[in-house]
PDB file of N, CA and C in Angstrom:
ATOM      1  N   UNK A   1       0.827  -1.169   0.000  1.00  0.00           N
ATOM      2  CA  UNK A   1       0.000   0.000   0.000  1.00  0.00           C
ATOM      3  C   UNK A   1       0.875   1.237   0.000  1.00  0.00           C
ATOM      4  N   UNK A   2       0.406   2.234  -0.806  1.00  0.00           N
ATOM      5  CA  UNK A   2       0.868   3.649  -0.759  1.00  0.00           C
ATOM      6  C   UNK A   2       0.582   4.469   0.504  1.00  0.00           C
ATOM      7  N   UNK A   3       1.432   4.919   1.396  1.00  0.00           N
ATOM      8  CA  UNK A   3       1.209   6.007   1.943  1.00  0.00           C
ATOM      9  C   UNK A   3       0.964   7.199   1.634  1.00  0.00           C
ATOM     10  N   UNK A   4       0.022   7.712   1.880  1.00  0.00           N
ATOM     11  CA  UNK A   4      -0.306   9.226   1.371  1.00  0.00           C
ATOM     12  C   UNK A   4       0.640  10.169   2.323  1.00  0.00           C
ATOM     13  N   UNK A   5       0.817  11.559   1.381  1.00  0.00           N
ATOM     14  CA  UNK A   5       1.684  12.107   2.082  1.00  0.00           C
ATOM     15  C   UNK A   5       0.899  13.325   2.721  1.00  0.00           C
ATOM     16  N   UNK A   6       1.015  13.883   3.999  1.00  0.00           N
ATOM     17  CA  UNK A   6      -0.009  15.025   4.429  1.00  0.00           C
ATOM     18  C   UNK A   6      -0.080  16.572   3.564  1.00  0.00           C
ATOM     19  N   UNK A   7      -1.036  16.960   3.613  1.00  0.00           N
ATOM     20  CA  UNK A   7      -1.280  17.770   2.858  1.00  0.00           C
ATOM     21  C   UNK A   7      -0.050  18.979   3.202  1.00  0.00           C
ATOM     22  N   UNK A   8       0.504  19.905   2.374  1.00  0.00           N
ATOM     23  CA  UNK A   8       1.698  20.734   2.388  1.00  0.00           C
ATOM     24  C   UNK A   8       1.258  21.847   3.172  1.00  0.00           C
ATOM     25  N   UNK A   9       1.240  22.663   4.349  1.00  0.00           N
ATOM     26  CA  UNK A   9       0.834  23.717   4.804  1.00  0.00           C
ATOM     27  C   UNK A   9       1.474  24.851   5.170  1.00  0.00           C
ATOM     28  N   UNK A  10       0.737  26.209   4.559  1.00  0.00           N
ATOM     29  CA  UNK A  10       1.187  27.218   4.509  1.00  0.00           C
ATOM     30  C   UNK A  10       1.717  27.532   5.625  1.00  0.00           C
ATOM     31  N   UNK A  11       3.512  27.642   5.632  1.00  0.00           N
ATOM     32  CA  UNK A  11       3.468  27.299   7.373  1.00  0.00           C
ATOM     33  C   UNK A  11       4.572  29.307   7.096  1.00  0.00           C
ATOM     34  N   UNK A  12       4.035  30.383   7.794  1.00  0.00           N
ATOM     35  CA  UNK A  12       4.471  31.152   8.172  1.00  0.00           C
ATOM     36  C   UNK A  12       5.631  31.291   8.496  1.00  0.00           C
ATOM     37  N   UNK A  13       6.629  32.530   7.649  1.00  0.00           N
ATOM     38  CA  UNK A  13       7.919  32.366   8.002  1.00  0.00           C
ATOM     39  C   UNK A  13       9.021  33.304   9.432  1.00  0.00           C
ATOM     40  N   UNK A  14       7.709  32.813  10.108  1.00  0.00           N
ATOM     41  CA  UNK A  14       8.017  33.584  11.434  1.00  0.00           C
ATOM     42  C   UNK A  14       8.467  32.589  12.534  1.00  0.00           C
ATOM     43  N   UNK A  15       8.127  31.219  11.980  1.00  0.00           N
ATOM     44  CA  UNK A  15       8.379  30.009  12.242  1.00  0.00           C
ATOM     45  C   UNK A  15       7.688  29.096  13.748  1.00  0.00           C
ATOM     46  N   UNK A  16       6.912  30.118  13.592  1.00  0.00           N
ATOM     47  CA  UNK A  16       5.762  29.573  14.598  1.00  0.00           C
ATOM     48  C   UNK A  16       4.948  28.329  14.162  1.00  0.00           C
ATOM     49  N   UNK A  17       4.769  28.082  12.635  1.00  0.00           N
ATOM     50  CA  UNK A  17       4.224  27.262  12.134  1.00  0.00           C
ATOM     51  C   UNK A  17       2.846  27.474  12.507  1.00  0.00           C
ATOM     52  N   UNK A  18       2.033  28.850  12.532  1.00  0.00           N
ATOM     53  CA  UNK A  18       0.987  29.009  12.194  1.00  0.00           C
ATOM     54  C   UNK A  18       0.973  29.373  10.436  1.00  0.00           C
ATOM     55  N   UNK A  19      -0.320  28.587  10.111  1.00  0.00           N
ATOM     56  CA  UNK A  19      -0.176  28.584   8.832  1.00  0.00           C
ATOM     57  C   UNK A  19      -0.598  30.129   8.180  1.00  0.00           C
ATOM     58  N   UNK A  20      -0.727  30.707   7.260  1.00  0.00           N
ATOM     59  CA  UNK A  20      -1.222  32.223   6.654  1.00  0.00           C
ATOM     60  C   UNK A  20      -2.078  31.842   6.405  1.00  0.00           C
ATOM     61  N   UNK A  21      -2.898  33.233   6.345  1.00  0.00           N
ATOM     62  CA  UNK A  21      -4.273  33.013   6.075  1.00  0.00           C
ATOM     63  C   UNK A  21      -4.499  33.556   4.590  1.00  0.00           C
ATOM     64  N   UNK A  22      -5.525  33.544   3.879  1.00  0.00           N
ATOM     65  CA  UNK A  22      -6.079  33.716   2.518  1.00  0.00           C
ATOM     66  C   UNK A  22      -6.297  35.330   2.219  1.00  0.00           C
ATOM     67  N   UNK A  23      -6.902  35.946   3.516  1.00  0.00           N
ATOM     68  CA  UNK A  23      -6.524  37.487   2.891  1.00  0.00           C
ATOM     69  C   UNK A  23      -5.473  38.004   3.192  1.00  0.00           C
ATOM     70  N   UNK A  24      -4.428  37.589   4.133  1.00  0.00           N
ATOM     71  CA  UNK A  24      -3.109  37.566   4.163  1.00  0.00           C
ATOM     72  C   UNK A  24      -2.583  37.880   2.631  1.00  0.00           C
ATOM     73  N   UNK A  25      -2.185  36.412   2.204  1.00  0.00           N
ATOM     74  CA  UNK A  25      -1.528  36.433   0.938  1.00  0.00           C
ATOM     75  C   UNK A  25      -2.315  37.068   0.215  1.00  0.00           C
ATOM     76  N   UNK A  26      -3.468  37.396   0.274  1.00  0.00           N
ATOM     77  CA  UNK A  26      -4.226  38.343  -1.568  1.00  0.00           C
ATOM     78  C   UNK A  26      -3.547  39.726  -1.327  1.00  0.00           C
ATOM     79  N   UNK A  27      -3.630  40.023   0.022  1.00  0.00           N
ATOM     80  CA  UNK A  27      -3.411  41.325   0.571  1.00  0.00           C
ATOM     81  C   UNK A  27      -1.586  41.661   0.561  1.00  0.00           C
ATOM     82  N   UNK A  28      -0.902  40.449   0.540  1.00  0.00           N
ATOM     83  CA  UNK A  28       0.739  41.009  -0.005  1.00  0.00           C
ATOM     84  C   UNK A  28       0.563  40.606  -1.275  1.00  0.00           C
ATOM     85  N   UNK A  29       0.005  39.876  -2.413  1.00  0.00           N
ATOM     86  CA  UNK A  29       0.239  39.706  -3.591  1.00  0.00           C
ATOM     87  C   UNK A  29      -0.435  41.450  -4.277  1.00  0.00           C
ATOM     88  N   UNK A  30      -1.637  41.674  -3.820  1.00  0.00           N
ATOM     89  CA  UNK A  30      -1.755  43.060  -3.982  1.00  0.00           C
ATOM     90  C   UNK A  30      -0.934  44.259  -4.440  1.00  0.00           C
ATOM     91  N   UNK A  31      -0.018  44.066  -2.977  1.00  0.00           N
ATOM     92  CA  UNK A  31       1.035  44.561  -2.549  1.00  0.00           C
ATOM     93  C   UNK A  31       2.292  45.079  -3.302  1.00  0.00           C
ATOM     94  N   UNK A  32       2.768  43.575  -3.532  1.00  0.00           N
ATOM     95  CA  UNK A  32       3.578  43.278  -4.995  1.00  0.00           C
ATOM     96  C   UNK A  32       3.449  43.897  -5.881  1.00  0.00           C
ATOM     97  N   UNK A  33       2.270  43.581  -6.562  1.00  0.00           N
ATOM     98  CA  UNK A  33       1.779  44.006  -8.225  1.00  0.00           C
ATOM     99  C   UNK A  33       1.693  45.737  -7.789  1.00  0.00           C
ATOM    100  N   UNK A  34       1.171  46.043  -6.689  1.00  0.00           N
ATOM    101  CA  UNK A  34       1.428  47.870  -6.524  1.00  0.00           C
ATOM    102  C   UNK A  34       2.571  48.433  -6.395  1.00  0.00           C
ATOM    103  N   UNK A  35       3.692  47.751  -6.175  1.00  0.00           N
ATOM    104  CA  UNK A  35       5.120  48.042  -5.902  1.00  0.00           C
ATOM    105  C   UNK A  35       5.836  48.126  -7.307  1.00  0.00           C
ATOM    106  N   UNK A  36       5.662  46.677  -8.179  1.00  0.00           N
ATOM    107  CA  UNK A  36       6.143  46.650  -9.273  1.00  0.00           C
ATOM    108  C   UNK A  36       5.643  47.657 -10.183  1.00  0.00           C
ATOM    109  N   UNK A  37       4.454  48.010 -10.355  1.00  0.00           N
ATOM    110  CA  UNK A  37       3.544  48.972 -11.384  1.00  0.00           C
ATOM    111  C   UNK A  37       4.308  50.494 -10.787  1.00  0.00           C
ATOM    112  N   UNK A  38       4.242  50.885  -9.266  1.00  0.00           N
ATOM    113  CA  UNK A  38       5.128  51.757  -8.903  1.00  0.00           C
ATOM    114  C   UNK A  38       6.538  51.812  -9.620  1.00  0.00           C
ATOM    115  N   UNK A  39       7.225  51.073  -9.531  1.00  0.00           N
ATOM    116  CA  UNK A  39       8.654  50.809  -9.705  1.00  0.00           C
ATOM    117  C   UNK A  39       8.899  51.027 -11.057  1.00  0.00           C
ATOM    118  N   UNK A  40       8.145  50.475 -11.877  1.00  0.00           N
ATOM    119  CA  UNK A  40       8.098  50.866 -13.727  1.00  0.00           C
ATOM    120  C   UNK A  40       7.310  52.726 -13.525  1.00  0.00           C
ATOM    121  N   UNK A  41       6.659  53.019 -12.951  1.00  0.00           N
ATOM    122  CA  UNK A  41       6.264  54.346 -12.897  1.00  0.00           C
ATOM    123  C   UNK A  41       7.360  55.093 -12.533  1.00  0.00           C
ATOM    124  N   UNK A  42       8.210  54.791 -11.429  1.00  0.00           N
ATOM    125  CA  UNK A  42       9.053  55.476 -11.082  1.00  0.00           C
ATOM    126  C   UNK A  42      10.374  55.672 -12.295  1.00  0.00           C
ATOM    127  N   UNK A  43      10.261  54.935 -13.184  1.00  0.00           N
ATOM    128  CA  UNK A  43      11.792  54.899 -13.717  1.00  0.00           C
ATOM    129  C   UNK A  43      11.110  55.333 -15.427  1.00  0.00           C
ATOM    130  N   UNK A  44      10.189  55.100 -15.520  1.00  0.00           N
ATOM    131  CA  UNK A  44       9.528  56.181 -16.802  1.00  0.00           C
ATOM    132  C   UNK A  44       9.466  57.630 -16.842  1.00  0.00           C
ATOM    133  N   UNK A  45       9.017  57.835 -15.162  1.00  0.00           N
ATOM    134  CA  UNK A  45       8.638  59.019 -14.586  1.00  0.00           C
ATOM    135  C   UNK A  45      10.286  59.794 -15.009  1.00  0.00           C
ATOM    136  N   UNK A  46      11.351  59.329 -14.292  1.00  0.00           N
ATOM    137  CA  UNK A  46      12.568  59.815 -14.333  1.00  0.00           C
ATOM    138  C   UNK A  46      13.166  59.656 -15.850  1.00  0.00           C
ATOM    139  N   UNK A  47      12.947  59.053 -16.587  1.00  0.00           N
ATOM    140  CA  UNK A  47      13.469  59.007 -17.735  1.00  0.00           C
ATOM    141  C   UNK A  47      12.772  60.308 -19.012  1.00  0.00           C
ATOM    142  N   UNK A  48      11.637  60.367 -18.487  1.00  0.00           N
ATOM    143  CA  UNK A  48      11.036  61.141 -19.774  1.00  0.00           C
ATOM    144  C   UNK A  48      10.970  62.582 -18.734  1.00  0.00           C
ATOM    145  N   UNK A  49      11.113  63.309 -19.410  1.00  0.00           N
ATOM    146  CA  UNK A  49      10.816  64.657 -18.695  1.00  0.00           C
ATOM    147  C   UNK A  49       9.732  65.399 -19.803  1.00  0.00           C
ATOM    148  N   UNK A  50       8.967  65.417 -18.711  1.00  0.00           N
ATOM    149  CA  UNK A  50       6.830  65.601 -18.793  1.00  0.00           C
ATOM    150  C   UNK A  50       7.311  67.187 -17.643  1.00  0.00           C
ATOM    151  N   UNK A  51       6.119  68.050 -18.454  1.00  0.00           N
ATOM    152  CA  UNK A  51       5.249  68.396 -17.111  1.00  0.00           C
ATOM    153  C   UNK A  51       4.724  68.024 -16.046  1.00  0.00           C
ATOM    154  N   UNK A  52       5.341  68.195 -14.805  1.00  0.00           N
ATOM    155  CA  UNK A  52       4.969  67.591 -13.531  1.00  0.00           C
ATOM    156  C   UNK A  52       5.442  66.474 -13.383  1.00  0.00           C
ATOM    157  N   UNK A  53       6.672  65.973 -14.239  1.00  0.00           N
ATOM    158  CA  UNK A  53       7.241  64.720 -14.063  1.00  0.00           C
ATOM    159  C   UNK A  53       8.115  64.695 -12.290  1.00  0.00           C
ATOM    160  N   UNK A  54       8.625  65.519 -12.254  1.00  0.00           N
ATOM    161  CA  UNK A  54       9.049  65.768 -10.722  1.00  0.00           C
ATOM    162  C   UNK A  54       7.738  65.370  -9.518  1.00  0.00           C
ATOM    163  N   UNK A  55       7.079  66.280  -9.387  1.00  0.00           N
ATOM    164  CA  UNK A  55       6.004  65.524  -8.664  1.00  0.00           C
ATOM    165  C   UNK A  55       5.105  64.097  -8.504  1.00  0.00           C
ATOM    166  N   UNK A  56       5.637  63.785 -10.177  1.00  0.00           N
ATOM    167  CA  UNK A  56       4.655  62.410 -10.312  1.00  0.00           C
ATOM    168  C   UNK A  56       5.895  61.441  -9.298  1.00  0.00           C
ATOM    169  N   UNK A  57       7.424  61.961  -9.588  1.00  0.00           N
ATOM    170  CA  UNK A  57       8.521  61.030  -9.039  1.00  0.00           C
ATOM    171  C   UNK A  57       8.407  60.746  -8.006  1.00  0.00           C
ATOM    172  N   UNK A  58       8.287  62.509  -7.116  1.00  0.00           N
ATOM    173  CA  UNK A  58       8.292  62.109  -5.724  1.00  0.00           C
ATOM    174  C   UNK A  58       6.930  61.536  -5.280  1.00  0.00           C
ATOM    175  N   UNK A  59       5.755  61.656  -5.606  1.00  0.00           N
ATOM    176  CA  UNK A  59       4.517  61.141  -5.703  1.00  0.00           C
ATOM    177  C   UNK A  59       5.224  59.324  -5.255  1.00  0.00           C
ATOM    178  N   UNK A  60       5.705  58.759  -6.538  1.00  0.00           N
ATOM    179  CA  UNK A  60       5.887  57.241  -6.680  1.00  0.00           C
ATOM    180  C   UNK A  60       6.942  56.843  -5.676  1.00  0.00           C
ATOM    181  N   UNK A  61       7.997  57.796  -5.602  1.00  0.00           N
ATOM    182  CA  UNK A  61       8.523  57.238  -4.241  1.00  0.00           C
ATOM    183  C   UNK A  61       8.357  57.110  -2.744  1.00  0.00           C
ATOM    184  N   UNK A  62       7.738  58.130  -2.863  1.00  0.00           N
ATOM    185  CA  UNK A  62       6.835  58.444  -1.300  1.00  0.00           C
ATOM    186  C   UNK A  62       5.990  57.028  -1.320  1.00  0.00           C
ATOM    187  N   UNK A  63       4.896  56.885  -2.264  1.00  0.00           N
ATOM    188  CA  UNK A  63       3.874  55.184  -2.407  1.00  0.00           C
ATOM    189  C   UNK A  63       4.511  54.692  -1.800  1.00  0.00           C
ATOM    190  N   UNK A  64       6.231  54.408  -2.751  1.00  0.00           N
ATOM    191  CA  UNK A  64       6.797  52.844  -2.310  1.00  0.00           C
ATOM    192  C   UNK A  64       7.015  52.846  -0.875  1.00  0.00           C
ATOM    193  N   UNK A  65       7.504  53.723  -0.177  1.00  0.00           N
ATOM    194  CA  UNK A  65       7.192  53.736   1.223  1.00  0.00           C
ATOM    195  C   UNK A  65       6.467  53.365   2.415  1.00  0.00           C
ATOM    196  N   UNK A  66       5.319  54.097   1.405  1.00  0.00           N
ATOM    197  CA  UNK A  66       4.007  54.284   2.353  1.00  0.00           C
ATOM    198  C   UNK A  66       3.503  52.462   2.213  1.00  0.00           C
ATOM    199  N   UNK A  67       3.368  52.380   1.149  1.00  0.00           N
ATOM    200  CA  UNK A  67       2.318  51.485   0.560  1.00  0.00           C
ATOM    201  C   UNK A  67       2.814  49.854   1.473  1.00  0.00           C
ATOM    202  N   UNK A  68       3.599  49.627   1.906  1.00  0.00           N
ATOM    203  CA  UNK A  68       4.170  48.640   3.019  1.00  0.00           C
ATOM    204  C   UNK A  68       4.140  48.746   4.163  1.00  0.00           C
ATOM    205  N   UNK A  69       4.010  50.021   4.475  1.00  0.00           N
ATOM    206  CA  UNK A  69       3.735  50.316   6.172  1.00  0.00           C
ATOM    207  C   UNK A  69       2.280  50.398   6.001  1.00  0.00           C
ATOM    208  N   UNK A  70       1.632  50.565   5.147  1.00  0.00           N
ATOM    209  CA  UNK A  70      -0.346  50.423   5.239  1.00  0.00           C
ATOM    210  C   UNK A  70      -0.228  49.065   4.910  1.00  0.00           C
ATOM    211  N   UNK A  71       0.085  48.343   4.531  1.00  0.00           N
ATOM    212  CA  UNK A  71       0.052  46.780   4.539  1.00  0.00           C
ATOM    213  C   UNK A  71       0.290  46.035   5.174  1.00  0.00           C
ATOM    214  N   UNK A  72       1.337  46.558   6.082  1.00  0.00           N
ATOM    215  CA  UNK A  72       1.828  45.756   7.840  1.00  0.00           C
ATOM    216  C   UNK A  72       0.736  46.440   8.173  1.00  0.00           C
ATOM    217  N   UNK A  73       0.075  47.391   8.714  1.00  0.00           N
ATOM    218  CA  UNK A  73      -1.000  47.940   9.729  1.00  0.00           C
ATOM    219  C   UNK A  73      -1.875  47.098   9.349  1.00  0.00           C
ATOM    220  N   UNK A  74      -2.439  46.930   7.983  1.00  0.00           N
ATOM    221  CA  UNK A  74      -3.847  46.111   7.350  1.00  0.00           C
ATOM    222  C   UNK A  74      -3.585  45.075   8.280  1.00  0.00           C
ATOM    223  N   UNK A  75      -1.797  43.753   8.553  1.00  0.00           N
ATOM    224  CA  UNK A  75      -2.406  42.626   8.429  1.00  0.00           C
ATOM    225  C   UNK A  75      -2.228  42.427  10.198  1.00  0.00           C
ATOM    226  N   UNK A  76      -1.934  43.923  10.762  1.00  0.00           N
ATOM    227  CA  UNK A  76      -1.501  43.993  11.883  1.00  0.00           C
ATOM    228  C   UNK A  76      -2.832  43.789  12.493  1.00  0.00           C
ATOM    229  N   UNK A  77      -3.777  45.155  12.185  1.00  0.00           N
ATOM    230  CA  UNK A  77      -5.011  45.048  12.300  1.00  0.00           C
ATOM    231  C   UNK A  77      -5.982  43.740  12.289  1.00  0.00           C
ATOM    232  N   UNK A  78      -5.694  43.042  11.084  1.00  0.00           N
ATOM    233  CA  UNK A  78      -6.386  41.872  10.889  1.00  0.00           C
ATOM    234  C   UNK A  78      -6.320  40.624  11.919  1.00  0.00           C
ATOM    235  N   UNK A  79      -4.786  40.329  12.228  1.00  0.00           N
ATOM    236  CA  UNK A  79      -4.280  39.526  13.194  1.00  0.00           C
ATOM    237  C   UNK A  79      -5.183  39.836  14.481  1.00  0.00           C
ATOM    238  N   UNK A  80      -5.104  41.069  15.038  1.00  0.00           N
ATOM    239  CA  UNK A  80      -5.807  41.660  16.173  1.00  0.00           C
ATOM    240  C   UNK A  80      -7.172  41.426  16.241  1.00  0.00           C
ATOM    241  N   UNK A  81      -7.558  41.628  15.336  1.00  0.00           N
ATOM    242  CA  UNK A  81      -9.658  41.191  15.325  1.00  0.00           C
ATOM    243  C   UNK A  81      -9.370  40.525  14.994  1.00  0.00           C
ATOM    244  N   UNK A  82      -8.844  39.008  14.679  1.00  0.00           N
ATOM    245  CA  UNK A  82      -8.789  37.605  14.463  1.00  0.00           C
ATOM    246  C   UNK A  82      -8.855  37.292  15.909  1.00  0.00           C
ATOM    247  N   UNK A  83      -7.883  37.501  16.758  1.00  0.00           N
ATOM    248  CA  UNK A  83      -6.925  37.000  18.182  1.00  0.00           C
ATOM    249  C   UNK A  83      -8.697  37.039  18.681  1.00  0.00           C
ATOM    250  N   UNK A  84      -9.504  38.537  18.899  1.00  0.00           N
ATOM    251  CA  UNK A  84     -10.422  38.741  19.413  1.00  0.00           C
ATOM    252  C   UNK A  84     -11.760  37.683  19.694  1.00  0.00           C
ATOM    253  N   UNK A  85     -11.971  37.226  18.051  1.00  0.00           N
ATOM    254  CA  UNK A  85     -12.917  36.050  18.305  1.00  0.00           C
ATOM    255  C   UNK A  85     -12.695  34.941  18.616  1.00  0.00           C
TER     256      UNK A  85
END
């Protein structure tokens, strides 16, 4: 007989081996795709010189900043009203 092997689980790399949760990962894949679309904005932005291309720059670099510290709070938040119920 074949042994089955247990199912593979999303095991958190904080190494607690609680597994992630589903709006977790949508909420950093999000994340990603807003960073990368930033990151090609940022280097178009600097390459072509537009009207208001300066502002759009600092605009896109300021995001990349921001846009990870509102994404730790989101899953900070989330964790917290999880713990609750």
């Amino acid at each position: 007989m074949k042994e089955e092997k247990p199912a593979k689980q999303n095991i958190s790399p904080d190494g607690k081996g609680q597994p992630v949760s589903k709006p977790k990962r949508i909420a950093a894949w999000i994340c990603i795709l807003a960073l990368i679309a930033l990151y090609i904005a940022t280097f178009f932005t600097a390459i072509f010189d537009t009207p208001g291309s300066g502002r759009m720059f600092q605009t896109c670099l300021g995001a990349t900043i921001v846009l990870p510290v509102l994404l730790w709070m989101y899953l900070w938040l989330y964790g917290r009203l999880k713990e609750r119920d």
